[in-house]
N, C-alpha and C. Protein backbone atom coordinates (compact mmCIF):
# COMPACT_ATOMS: atom_id res chain seq x y z
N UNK A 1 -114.99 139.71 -74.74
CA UNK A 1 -115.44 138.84 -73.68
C UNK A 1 -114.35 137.82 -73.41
N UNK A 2 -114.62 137.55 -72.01
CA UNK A 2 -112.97 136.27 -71.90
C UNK A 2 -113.84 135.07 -71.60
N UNK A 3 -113.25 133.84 -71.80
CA UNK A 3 -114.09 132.73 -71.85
C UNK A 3 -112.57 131.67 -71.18
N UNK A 4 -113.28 131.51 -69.68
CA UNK A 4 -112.36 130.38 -68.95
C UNK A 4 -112.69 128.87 -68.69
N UNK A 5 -112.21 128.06 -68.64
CA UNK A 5 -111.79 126.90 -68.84
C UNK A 5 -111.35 126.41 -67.63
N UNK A 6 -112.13 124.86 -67.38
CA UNK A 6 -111.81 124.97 -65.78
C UNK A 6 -111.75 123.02 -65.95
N UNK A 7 -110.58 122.78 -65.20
CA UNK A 7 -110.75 120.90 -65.02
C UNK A 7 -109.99 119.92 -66.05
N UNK A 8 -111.32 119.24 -66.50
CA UNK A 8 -110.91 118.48 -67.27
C UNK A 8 -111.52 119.06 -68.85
N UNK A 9 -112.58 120.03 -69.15
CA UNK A 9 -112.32 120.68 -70.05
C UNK A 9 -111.03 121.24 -70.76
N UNK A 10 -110.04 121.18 -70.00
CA UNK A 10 -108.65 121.89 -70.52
C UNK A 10 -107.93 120.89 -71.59
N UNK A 11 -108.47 119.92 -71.37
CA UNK A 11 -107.72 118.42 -71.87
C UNK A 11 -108.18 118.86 -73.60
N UNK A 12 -109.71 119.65 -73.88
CA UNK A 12 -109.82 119.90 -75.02
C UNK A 12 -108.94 121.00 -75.88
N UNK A 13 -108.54 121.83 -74.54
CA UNK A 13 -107.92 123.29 -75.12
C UNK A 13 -106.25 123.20 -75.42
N UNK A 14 -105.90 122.11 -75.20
CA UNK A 14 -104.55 121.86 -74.97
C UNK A 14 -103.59 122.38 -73.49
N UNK A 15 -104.83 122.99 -72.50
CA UNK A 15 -104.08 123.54 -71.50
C UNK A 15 -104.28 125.04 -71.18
N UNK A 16 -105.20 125.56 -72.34
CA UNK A 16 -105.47 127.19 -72.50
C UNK A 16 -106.34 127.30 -71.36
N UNK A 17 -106.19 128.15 -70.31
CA UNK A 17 -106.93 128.10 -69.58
C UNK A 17 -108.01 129.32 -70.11
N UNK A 18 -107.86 130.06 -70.91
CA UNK A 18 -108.87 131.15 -71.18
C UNK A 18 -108.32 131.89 -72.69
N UNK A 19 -109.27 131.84 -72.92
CA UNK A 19 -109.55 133.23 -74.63
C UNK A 19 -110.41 134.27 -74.30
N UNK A 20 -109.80 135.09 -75.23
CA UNK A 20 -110.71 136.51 -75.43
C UNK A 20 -110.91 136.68 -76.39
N UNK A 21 -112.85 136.74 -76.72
CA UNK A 21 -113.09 136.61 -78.07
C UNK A 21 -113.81 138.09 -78.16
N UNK A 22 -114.15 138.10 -79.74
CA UNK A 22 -115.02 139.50 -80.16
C UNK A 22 -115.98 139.27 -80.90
N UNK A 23 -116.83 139.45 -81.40
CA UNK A 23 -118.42 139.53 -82.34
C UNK A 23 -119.26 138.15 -82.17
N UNK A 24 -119.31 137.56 -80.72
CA UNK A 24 -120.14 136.26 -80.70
C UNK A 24 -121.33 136.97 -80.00
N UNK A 25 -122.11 136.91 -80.52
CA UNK A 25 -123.42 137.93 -80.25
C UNK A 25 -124.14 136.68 -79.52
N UNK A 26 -124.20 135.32 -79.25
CA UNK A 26 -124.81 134.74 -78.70
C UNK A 26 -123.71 133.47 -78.22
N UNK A 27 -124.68 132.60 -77.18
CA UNK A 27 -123.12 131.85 -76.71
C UNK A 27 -123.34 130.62 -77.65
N UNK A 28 -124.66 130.24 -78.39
CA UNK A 28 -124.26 129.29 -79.89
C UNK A 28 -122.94 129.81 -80.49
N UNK A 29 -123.35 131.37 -80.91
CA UNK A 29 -121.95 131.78 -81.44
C UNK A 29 -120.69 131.50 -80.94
N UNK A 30 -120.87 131.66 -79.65
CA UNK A 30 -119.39 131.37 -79.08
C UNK A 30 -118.93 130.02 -78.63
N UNK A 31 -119.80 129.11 -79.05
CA UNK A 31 -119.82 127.51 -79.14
C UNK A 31 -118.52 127.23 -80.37
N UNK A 32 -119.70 127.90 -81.84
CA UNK A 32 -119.22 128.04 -82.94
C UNK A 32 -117.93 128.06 -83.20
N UNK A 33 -117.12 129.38 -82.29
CA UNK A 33 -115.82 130.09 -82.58
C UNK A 33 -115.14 129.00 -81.99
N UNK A 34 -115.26 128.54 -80.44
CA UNK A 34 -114.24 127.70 -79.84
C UNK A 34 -114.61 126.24 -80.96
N UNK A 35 -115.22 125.63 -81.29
CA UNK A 35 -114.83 124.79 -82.37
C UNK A 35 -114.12 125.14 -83.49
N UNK A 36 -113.80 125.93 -84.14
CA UNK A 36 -113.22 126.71 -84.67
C UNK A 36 -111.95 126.81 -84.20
N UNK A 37 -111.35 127.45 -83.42
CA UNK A 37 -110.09 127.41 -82.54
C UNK A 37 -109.56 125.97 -81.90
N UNK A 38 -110.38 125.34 -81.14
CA UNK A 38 -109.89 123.99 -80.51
C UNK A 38 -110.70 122.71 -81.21
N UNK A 39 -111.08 122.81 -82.34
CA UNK A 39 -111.71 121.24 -83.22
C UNK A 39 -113.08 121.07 -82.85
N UNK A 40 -114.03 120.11 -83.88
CA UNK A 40 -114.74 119.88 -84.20
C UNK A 40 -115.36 119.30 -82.70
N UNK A 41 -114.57 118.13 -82.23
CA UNK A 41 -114.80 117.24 -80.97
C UNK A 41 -114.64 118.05 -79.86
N UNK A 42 -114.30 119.18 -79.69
CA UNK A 42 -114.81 120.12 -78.67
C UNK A 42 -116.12 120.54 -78.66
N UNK A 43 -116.19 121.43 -79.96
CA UNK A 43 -117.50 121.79 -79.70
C UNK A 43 -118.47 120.68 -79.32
N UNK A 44 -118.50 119.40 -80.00
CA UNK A 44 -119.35 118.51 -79.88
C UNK A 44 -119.73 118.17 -78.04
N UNK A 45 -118.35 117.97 -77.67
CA UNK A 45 -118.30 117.90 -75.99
C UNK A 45 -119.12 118.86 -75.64
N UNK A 46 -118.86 120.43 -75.96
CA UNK A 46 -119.74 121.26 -75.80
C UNK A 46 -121.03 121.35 -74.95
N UNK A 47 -121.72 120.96 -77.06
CA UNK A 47 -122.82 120.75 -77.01
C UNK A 47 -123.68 119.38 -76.75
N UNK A 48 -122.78 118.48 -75.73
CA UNK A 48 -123.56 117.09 -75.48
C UNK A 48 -123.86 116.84 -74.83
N UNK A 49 -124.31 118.17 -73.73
CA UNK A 49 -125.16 118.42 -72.46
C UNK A 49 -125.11 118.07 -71.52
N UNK A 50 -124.55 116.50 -71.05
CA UNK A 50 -124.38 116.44 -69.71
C UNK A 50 -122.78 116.32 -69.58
N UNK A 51 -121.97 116.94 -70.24
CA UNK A 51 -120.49 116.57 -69.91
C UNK A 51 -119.68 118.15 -69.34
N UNK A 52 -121.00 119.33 -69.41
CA UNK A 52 -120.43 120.88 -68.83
C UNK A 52 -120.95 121.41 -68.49
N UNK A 53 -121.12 122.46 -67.87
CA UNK A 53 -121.99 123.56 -67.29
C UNK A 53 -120.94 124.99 -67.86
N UNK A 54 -122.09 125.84 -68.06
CA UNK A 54 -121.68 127.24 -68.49
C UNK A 54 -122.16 127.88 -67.67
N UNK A 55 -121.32 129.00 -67.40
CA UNK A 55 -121.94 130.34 -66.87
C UNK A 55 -121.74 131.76 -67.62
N UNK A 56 -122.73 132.34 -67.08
CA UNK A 56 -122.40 133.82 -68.02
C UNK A 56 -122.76 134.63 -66.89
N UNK A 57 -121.40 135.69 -66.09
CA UNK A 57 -121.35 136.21 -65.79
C UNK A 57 -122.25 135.94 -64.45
N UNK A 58 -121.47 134.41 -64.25
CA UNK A 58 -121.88 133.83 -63.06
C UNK A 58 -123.40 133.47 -62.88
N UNK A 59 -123.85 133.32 -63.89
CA UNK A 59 -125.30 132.88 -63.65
C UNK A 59 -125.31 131.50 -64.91
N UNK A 60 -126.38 130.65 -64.51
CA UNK A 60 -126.03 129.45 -65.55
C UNK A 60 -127.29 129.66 -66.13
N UNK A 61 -126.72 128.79 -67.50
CA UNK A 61 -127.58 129.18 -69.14
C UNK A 61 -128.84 129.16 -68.75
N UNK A 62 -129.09 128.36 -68.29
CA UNK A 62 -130.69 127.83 -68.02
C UNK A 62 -131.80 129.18 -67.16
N UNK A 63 -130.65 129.89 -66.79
CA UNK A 63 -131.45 131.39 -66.54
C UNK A 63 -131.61 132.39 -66.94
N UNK A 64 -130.21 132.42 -68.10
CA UNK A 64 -130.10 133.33 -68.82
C UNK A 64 -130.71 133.20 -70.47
N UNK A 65 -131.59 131.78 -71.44
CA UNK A 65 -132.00 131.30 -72.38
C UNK A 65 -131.34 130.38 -72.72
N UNK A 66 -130.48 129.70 -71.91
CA UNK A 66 -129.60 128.63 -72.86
C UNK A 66 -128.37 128.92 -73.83
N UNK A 67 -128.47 128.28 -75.01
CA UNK A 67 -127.47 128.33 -76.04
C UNK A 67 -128.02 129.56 -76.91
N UNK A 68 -129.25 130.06 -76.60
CA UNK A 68 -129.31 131.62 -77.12
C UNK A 68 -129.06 132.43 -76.59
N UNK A 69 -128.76 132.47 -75.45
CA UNK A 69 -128.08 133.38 -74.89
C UNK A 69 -127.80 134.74 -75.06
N UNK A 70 -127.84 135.81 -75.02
CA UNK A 70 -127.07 136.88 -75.74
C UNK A 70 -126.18 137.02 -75.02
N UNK A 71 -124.80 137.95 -75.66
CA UNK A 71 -123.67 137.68 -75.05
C UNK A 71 -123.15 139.44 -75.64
N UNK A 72 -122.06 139.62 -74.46
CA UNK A 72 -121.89 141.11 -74.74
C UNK A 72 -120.16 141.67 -74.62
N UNK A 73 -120.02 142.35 -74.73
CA UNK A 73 -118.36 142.66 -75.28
C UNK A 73 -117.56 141.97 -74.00
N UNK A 74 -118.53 142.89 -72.90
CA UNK A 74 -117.23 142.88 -71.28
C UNK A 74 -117.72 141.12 -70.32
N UNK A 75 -118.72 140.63 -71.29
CA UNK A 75 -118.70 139.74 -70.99
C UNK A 75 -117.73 138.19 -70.14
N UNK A 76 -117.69 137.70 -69.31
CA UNK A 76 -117.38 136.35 -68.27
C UNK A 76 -117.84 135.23 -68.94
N UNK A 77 -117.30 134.23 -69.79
CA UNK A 77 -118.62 132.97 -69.75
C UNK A 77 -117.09 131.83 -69.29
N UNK A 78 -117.81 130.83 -68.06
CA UNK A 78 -116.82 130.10 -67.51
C UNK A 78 -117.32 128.43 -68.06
N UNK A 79 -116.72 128.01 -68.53
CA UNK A 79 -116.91 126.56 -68.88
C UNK A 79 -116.31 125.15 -67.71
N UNK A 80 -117.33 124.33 -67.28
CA UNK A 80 -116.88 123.71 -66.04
C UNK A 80 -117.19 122.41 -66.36
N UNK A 81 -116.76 121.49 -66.16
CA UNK A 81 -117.18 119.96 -66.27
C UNK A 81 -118.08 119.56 -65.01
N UNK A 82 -119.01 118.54 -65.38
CA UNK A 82 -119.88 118.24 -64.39
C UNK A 82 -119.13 117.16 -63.80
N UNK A 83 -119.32 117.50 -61.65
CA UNK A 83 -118.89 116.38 -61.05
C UNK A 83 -119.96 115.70 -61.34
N UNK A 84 -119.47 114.11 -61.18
CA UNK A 84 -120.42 113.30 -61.13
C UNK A 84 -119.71 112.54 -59.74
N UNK A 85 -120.99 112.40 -58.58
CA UNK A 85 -120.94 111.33 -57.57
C UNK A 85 -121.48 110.05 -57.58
N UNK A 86 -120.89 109.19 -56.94
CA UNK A 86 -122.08 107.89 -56.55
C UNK A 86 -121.22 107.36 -55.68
């Protein structure tokens, strides 16, 4: 599965705009791995809900189960920072 990186999320990756990972059977799992690869304070960004939006294969978590997600080899998941207006 390839997993892209978009904005100001990059600021966590050092600039990586995308990885290709293997055996994250769910996108917790693939939370997991990118903390793992880019630090602890990523994942945390991650998982602190209003600072990203995910998609999987262009549809967002909230349609597909969230952070249970299941997730599959030829898998898309795009990581995006939320605009905020006022």
């Amino acid at each position: 599965m390839v997993v892209l990186f978009y904005g100001c999320v990059l600021e966590f990756t050092g600039g990586v705009k995308s990885v290709d990972l293997k055996d994250c059977p769910s996108l917790m799992s693939l939370v997991d791995e990118l903390g793992c690869l880019f630090g602890e304070q990523f994942k945390a960004f991650l998982l602190g809900g209003d600072a990203c939006f995910f998609l999987i294969n262009g549809k967002g978590i909230m349609a597909t189960g969230g952070f249970k997600s299941k997730l599959s080899p030829g898998d898309k998941i795009e990581i995006l920072p939320l605009v905020e207006a006022g």
